[in-house]
Protein backbone atom coordinates (compact mmCIF):
# COMPACT_ATOMS: atom_id res chain seq x y z
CA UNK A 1 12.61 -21.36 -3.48
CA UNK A 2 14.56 -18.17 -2.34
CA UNK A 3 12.84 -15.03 -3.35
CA UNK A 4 14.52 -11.52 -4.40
CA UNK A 5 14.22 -8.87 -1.63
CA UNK A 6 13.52 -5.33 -2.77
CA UNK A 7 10.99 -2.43 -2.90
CA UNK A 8 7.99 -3.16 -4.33
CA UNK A 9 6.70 0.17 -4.70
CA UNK A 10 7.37 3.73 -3.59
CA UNK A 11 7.96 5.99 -2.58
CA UNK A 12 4.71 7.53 -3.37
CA UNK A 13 2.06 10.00 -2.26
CA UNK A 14 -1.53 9.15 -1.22
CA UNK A 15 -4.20 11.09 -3.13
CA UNK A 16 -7.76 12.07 -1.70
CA UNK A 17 -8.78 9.56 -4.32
CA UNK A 18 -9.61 6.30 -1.92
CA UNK A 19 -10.30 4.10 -5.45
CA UNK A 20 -6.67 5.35 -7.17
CA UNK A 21 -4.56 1.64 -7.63
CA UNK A 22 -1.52 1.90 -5.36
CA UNK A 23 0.17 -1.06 -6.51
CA UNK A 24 -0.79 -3.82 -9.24
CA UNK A 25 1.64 -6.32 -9.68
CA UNK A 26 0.91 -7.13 -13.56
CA UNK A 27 2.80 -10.45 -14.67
CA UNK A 28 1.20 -13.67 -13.79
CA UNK A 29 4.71 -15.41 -14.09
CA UNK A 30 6.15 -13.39 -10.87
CA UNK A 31 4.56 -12.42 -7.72
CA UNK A 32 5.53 -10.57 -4.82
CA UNK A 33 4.92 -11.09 -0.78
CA UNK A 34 4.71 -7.43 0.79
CA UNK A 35 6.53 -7.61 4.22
CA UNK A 36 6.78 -3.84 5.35
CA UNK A 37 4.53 -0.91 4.92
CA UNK A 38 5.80 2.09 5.58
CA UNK A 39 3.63 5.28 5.45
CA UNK A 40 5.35 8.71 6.71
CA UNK A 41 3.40 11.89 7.22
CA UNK A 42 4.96 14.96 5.58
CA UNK A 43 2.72 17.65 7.10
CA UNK A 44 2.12 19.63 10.16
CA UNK A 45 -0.92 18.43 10.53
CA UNK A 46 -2.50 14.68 11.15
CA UNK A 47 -3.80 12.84 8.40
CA UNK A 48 -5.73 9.65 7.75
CA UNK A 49 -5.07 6.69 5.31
CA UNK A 50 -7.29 3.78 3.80
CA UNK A 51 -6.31 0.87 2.01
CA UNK A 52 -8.10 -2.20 0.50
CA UNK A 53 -7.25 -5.26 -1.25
CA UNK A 54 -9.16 -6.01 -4.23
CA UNK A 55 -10.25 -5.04 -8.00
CA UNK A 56 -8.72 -1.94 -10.28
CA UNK A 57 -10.51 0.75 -8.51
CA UNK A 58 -12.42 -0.38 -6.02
CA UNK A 59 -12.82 -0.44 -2.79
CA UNK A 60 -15.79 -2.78 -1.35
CA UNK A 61 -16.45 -3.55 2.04
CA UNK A 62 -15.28 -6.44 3.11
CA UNK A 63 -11.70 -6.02 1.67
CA UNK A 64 -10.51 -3.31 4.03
CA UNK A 65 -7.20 -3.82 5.17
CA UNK A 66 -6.63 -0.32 7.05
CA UNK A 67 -9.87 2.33 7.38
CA UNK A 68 -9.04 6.11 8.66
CA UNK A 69 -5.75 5.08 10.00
CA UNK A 70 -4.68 8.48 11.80
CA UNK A 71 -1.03 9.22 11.01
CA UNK A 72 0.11 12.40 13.92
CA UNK A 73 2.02 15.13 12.05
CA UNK A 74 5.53 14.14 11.25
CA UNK A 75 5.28 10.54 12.43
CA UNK A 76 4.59 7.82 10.12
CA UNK A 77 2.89 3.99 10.71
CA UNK A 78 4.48 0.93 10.19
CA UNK A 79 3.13 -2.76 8.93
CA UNK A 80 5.49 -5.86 9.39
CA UNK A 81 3.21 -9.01 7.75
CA UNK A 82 3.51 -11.32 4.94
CA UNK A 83 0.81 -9.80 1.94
CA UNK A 84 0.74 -12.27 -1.12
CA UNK A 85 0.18 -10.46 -3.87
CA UNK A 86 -0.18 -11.88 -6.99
CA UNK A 87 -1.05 -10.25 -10.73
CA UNK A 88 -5.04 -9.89 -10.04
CA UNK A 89 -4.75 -8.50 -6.60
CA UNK A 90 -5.00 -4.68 -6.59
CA UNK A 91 -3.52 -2.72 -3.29
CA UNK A 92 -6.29 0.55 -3.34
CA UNK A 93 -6.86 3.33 -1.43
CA UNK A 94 -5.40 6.94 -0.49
CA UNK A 95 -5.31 9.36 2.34
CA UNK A 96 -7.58 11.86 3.41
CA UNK A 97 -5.43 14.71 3.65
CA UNK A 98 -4.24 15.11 -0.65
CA UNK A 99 -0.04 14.49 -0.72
CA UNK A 100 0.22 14.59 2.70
CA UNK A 101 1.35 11.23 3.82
CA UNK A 102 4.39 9.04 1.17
CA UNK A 103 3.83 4.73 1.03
CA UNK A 104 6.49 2.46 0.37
CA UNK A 105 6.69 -1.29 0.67
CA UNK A 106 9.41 -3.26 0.67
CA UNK A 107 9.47 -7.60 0.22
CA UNK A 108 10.11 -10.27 -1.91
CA UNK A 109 9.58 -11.22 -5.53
CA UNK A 110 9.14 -14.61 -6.45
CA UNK A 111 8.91 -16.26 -10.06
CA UNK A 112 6.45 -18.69 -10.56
């Protein structure tokens, strides 16, 4: 079964707030397998990002994926993988720097 490439989310900018949900994907008939993150920093300055896969919300240990990633100013960071995620599976997190650094991912979508 073929799935349909495309952006999953984004573009859109990190907040200070490390519980705000970046990405929820909400039907449990589809679900999508994130192959690229790409986070870009917008600033003149560094800044740091955090992201964890869990709960609405939340961010527990244990379900880090990235922790105080540092992102030099105008560069960016980029993921290549194969992240299930599926309609209770929340992508959390944010930056430390407030709008400073822009996510998007881009994958497939598969219906189940």
């Amino acid at each position: 079964m073929a799935g349909t490439i495309k952006r999953i989310f984004g573009p859109l900018l990190l907040t200070t707030t490390l519980t705000t949900n970046v990405y929820n994907q909400g039907s449990a008939l589809i679900y999508d397998v994130i192959k690229h993150l790409h986070i870009a920093n917008r600033t003149g300055s560094a800044a740091t990002f955090s992201l964890w896969l869990g709960a609405t919300g939340a961010n527990a240990n244990g379900t880090e994926l990235f922790t105080g990633v540092s992102i030099a100013a105008n560069d960016y960071f980029d993921w290549y993988g194969n992240l299930k995620m599926v309609s209770t599976d929340f992508l959390v997190g944010g930056s430390g720097t407030s709008t400073a650094l822009v996510i998007v991912a881009t994958g497939e979508q598969f219906v189940v």
